[in-house]
PDB file of N, CA and C in Angstrom:
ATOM      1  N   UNK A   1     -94.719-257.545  43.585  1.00  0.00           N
ATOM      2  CA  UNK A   1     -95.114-257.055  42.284  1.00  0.00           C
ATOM      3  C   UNK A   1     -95.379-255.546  42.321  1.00  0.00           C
ATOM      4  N   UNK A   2     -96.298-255.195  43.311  1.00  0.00           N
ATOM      5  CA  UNK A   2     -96.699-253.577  43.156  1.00  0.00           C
ATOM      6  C   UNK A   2     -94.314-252.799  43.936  1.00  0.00           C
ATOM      7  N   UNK A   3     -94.355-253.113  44.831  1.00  0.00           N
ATOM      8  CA  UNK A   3     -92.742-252.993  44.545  1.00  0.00           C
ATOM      9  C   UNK A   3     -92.219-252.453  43.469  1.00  0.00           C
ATOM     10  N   UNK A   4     -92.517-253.299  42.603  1.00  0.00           N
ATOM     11  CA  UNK A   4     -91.433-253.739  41.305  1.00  0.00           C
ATOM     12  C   UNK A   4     -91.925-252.399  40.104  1.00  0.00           C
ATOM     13  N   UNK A   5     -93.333-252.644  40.037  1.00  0.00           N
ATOM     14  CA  UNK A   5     -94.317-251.295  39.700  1.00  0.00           C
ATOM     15  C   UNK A   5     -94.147-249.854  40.037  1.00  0.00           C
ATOM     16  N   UNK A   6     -93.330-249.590  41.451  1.00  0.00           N
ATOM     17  CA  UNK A   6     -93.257-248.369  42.108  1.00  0.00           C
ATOM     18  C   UNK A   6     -91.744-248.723  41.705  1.00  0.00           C
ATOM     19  N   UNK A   7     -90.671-249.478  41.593  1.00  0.00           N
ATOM     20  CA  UNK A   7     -89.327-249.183  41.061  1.00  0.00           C
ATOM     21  C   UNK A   7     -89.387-248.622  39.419  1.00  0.00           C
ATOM     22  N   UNK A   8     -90.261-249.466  38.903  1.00  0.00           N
ATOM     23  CA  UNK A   8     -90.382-248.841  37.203  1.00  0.00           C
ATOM     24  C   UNK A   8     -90.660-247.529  36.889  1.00  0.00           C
ATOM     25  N   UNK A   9     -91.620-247.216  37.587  1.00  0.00           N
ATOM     26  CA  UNK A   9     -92.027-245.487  37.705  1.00  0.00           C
ATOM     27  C   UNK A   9     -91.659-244.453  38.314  1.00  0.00           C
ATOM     28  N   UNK A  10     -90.951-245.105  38.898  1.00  0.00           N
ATOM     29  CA  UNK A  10     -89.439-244.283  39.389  1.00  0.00           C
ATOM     30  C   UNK A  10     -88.716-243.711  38.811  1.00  0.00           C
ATOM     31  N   UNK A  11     -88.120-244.813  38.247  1.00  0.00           N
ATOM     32  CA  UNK A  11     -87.297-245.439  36.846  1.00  0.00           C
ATOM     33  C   UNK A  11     -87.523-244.359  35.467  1.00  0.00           C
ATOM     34  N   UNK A  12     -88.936-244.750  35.586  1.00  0.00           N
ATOM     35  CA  UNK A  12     -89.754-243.825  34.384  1.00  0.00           C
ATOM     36  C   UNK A  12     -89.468-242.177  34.947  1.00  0.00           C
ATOM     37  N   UNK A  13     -89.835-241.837  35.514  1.00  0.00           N
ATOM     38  CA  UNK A  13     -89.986-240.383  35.787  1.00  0.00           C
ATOM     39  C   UNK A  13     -88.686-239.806  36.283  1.00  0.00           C
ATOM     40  N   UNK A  14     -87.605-240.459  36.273  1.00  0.00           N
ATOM     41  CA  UNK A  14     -86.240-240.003  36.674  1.00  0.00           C
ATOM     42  C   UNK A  14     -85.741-240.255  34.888  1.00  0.00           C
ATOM     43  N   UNK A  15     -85.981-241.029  34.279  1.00  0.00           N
ATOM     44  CA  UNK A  15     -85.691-240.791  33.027  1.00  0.00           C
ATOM     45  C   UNK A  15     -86.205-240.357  32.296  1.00  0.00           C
ATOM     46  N   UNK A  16     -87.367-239.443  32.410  1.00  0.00           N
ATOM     47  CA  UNK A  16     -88.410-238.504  31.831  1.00  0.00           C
ATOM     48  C   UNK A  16     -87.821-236.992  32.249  1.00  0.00           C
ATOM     49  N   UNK A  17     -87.303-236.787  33.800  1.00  0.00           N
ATOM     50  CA  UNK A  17     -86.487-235.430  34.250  1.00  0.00           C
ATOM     51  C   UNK A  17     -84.831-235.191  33.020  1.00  0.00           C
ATOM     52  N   UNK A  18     -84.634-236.616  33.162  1.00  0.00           N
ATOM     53  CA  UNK A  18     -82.943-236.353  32.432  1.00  0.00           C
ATOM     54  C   UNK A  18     -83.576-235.905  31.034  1.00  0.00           C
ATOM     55  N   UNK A  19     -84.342-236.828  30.514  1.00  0.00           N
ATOM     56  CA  UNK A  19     -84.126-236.335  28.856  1.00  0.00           C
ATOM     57  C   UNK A  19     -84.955-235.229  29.165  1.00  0.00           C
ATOM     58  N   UNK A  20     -85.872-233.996  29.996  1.00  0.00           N
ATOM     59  CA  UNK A  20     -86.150-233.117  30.470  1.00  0.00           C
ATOM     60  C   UNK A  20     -85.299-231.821  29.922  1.00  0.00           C
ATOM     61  N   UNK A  21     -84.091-232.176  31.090  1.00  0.00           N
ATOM     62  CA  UNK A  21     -83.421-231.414  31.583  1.00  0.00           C
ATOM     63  C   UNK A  21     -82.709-231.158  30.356  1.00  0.00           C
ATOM     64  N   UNK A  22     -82.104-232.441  29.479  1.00  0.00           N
ATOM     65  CA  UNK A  22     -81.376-232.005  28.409  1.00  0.00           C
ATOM     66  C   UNK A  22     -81.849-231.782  27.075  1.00  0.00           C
ATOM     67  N   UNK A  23     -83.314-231.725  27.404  1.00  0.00           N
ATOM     68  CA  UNK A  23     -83.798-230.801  26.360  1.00  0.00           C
ATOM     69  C   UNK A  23     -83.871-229.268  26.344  1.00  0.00           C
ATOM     70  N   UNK A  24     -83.848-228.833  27.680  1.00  0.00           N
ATOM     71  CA  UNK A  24     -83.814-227.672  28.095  1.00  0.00           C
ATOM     72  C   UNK A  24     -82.649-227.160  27.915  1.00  0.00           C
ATOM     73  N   UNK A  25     -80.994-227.987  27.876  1.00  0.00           N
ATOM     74  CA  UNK A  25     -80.247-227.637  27.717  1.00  0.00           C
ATOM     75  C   UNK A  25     -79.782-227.366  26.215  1.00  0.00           C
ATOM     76  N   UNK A  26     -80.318-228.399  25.737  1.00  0.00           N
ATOM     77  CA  UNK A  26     -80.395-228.321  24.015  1.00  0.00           C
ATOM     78  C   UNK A  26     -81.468-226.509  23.584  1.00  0.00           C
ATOM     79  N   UNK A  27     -82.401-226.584  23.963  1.00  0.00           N
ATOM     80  CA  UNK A  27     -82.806-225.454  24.006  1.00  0.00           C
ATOM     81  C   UNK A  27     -82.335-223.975  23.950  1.00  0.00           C
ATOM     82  N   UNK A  28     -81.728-224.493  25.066  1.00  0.00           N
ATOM     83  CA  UNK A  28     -80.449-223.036  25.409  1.00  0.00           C
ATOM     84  C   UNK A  28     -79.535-222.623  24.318  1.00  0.00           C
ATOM     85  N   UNK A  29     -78.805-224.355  24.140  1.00  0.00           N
ATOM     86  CA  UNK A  29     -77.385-223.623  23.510  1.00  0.00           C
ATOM     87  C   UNK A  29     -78.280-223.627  22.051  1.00  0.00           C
ATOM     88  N   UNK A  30     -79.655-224.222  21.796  1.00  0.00           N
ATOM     89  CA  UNK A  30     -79.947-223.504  20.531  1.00  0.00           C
ATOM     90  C   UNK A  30     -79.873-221.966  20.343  1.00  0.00           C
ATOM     91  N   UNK A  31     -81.120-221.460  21.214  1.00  0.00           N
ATOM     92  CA  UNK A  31     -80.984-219.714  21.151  1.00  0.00           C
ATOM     93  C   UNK A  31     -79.649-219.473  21.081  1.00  0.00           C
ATOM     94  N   UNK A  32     -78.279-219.634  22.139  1.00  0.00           N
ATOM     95  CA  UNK A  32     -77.529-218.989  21.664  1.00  0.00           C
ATOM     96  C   UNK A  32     -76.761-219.228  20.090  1.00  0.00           C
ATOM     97  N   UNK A  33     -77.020-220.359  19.702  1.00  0.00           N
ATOM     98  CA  UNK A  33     -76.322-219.848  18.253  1.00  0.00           C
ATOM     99  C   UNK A  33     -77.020-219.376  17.538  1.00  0.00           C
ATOM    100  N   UNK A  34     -78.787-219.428  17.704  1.00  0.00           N
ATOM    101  CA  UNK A  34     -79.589-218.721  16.548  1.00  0.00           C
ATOM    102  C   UNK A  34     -79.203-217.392  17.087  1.00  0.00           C
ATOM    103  N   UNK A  35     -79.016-216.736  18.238  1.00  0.00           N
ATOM    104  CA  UNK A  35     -77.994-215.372  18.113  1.00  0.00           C
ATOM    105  C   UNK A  35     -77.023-214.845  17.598  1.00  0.00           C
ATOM    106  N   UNK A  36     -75.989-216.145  18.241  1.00  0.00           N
ATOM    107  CA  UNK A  36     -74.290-215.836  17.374  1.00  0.00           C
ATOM    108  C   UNK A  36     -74.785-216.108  15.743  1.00  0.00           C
ATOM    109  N   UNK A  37     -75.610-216.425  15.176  1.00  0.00           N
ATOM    110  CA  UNK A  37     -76.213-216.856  13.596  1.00  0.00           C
ATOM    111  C   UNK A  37     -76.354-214.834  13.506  1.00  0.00           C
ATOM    112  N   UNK A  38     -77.188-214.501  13.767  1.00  0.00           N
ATOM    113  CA  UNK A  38     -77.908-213.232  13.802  1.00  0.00           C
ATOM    114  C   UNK A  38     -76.856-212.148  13.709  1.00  0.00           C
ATOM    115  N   UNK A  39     -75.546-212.512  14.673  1.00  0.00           N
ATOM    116  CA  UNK A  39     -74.825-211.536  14.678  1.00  0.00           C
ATOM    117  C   UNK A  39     -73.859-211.550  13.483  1.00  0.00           C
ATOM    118  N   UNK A  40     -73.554-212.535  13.124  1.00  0.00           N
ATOM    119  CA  UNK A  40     -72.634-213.086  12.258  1.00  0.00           C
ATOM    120  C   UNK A  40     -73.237-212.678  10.818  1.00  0.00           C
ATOM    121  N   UNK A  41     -74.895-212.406  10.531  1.00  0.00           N
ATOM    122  CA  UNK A  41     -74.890-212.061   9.568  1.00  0.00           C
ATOM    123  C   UNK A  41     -75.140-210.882   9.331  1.00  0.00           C
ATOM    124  N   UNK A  42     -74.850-209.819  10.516  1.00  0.00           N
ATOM    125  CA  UNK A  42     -75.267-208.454  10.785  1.00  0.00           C
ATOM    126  C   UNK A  42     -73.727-208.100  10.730  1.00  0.00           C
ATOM    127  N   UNK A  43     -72.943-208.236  10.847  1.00  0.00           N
ATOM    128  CA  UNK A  43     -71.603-208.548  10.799  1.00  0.00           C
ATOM    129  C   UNK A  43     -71.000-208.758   9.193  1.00  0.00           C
ATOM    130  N   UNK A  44     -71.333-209.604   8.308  1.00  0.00           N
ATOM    131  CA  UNK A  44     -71.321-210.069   7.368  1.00  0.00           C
ATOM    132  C   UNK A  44     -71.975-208.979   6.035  1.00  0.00           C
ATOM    133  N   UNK A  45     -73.123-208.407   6.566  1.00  0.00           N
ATOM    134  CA  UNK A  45     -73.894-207.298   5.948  1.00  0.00           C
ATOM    135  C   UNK A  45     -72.618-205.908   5.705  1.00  0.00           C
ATOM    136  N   UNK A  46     -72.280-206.388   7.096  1.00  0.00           N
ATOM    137  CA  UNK A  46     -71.465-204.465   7.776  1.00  0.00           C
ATOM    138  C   UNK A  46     -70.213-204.472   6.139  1.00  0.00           C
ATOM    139  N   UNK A  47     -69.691-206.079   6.568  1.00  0.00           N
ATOM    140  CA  UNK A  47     -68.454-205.880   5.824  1.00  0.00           C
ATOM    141  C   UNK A  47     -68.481-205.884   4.524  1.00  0.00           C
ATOM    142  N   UNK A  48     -69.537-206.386   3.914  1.00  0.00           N
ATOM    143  CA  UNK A  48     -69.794-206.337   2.663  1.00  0.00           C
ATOM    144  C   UNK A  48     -69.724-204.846   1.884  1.00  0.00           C
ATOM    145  N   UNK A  49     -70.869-204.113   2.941  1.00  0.00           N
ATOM    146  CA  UNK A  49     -70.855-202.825   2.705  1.00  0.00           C
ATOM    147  C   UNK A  49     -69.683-201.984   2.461  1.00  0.00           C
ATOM    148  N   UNK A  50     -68.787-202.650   3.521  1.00  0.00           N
ATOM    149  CA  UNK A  50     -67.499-202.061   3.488  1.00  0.00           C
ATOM    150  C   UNK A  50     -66.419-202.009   2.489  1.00  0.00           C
ATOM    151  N   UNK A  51     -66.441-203.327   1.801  1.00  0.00           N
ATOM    152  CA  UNK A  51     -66.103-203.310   0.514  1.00  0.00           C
ATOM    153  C   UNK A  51     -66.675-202.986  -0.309  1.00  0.00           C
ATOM    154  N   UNK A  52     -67.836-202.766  -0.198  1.00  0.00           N
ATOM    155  CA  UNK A  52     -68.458-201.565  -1.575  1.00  0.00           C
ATOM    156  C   UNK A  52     -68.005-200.465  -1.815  1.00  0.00           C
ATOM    157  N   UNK A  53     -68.012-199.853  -0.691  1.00  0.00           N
ATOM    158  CA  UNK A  53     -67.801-198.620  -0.170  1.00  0.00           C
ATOM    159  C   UNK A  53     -65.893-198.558  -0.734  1.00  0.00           C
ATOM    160  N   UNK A  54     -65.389-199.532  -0.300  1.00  0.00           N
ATOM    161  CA  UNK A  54     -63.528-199.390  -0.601  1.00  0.00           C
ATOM    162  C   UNK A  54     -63.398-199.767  -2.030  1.00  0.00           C
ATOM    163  N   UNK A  55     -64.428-200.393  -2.816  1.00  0.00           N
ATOM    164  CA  UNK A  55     -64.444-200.455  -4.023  1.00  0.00           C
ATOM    165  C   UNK A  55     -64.718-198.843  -5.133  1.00  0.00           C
ATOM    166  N   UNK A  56     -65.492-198.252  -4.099  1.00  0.00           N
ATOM    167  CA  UNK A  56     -66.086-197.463  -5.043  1.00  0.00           C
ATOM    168  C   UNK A  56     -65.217-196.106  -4.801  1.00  0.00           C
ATOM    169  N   UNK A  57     -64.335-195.959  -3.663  1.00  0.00           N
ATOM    170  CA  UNK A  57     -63.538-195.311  -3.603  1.00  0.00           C
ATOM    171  C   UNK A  57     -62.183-195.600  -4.438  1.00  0.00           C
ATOM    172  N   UNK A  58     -61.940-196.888  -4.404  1.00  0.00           N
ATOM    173  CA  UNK A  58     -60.673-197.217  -5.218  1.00  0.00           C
ATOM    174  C   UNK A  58     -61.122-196.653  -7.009  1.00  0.00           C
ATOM    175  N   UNK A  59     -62.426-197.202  -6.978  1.00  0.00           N
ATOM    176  CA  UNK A  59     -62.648-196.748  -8.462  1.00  0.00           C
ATOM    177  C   UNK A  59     -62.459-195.292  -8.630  1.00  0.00           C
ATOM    178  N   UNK A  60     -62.954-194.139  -7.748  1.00  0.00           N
ATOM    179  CA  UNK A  60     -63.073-192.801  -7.722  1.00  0.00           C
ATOM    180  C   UNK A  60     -61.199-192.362  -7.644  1.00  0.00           C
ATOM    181  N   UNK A  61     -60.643-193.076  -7.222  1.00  0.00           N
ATOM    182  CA  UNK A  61     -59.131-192.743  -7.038  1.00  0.00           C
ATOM    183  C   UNK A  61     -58.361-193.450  -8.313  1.00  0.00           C
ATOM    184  N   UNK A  62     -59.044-194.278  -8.687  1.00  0.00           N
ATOM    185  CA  UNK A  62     -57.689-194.768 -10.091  1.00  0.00           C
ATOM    186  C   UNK A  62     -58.485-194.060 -11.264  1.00  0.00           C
ATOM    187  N   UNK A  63     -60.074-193.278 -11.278  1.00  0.00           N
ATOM    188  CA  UNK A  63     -60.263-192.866 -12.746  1.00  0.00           C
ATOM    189  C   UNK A  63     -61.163-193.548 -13.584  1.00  0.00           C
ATOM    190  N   UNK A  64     -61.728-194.733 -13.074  1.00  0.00           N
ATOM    191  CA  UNK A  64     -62.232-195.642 -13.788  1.00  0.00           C
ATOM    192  C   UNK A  64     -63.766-195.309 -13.601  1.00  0.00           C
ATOM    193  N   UNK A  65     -63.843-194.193 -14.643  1.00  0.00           N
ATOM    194  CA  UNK A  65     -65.281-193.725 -14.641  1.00  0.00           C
ATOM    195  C   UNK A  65     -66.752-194.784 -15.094  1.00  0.00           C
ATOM    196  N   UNK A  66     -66.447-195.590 -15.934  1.00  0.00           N
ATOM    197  CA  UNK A  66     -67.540-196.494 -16.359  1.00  0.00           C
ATOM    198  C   UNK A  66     -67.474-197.484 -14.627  1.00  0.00           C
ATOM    199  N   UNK A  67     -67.027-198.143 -14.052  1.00  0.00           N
ATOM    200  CA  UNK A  67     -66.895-198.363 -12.811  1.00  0.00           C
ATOM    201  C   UNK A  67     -67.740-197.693 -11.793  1.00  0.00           C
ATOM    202  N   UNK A  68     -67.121-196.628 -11.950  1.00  0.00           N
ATOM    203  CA  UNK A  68     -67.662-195.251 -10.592  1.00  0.00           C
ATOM    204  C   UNK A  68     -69.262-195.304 -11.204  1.00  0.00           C
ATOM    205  N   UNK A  69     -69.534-194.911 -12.201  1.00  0.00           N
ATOM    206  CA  UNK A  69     -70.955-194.673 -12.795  1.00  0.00           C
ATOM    207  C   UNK A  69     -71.966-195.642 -12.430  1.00  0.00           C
ATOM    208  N   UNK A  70     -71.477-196.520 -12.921  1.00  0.00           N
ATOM    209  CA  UNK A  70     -72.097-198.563 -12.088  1.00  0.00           C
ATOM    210  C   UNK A  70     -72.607-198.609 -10.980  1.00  0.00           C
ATOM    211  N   UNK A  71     -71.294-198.179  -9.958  1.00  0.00           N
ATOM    212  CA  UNK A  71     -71.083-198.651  -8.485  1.00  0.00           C
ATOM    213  C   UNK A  71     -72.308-197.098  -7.922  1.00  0.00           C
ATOM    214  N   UNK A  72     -72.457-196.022  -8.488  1.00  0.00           N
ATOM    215  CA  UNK A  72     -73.049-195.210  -8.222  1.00  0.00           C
ATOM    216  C   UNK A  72     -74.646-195.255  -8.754  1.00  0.00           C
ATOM    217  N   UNK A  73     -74.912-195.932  -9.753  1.00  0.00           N
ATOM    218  CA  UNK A  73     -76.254-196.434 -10.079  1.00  0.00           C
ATOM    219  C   UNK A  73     -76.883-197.164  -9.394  1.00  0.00           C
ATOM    220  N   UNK A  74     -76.206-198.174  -8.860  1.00  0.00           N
ATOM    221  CA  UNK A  74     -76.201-199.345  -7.691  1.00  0.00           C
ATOM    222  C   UNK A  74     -76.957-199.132  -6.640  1.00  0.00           C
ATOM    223  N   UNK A  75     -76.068-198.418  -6.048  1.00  0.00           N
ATOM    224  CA  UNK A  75     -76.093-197.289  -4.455  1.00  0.00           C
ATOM    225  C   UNK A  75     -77.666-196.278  -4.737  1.00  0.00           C
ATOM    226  N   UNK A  76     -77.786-195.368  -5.778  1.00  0.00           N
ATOM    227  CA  UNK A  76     -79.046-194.997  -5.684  1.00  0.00           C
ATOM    228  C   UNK A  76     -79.887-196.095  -5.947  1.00  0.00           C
ATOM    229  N   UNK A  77     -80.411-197.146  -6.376  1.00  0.00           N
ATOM    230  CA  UNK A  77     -81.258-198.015  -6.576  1.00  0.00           C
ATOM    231  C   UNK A  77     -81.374-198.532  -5.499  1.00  0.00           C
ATOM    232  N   UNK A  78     -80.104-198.800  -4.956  1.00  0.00           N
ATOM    233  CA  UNK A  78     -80.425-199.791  -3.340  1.00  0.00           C
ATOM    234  C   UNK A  78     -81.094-198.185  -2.384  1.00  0.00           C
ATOM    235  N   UNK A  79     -80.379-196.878  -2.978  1.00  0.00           N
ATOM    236  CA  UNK A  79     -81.003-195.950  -1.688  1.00  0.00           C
ATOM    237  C   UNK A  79     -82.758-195.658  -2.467  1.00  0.00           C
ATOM    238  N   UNK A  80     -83.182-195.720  -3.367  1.00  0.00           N
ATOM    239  CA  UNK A  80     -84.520-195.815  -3.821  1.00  0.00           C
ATOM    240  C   UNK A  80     -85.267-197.032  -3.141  1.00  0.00           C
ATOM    241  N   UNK A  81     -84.949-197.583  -3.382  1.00  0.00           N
ATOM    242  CA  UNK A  81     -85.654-199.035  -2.792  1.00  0.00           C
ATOM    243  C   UNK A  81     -85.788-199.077  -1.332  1.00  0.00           C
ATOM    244  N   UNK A  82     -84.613-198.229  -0.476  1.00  0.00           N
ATOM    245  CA  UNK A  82     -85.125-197.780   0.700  1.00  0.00           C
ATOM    246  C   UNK A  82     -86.186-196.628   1.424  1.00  0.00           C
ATOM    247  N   UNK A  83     -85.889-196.159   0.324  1.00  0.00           N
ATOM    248  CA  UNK A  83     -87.208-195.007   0.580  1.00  0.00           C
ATOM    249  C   UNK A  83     -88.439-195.453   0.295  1.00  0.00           C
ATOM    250  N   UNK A  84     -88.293-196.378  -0.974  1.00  0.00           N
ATOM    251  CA  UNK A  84     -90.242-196.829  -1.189  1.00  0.00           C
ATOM    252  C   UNK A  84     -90.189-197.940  -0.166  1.00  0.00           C
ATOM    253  N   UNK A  85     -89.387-198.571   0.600  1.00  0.00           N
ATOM    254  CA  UNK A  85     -89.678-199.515   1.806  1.00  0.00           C
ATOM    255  C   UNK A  85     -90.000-198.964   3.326  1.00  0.00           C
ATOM    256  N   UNK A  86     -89.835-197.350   3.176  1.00  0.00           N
ATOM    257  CA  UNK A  86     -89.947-196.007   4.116  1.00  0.00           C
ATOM    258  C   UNK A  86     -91.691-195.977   4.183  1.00  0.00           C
ATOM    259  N   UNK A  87     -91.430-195.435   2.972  1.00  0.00           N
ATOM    260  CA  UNK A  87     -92.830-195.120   2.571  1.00  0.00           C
ATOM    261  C   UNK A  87     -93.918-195.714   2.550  1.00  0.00           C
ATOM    262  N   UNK A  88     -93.700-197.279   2.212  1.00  0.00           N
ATOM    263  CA  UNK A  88     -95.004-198.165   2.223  1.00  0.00           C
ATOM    264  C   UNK A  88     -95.002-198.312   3.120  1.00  0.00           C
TER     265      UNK A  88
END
């Protein structure tokens, strides 16, 4: 009986290391996608910008002044809003 007691807790604590271990592994490959997440939306930010930016040039190159005026109201409000986020 005590045998059988020292096979169970064996038993127990070798299957307490595995689901352990692969929590630790779950762990891991979490951080790395809450990274690849992080980059992807730092990434996502860049390009957005980038089409603002190719928007507001296309507007400045075809003439389309009510456009340009918009896309330029925009841009100072978002650059205001960075300065009072400077400042506070």
């Amino acid at each position: 009986m005590l045998d059988k007691l020292k096979q169970k807790i064996t038993q127990l604590i070798a299957a307490y290391e595995s689901e352990k271990a692969e929590c630790d592994r779950l762990r891991t490959e979490l951080d790395k996608a809450v990274s690849l997440n992080r980059t992807y939306e730092q990434q996502i930010i860049e390009l957005e910008r980038q089409i603002d930016n190719q928007r507001l040039a296309g507007a400045f190159l075809n003439g389309d002044n009510k456009e340009s005026k918009k896309k330029i109201d925009r841009l100072i409000k978002e650059i205001d809003k960075c300065i009072s986020l400077m400042e506070g």
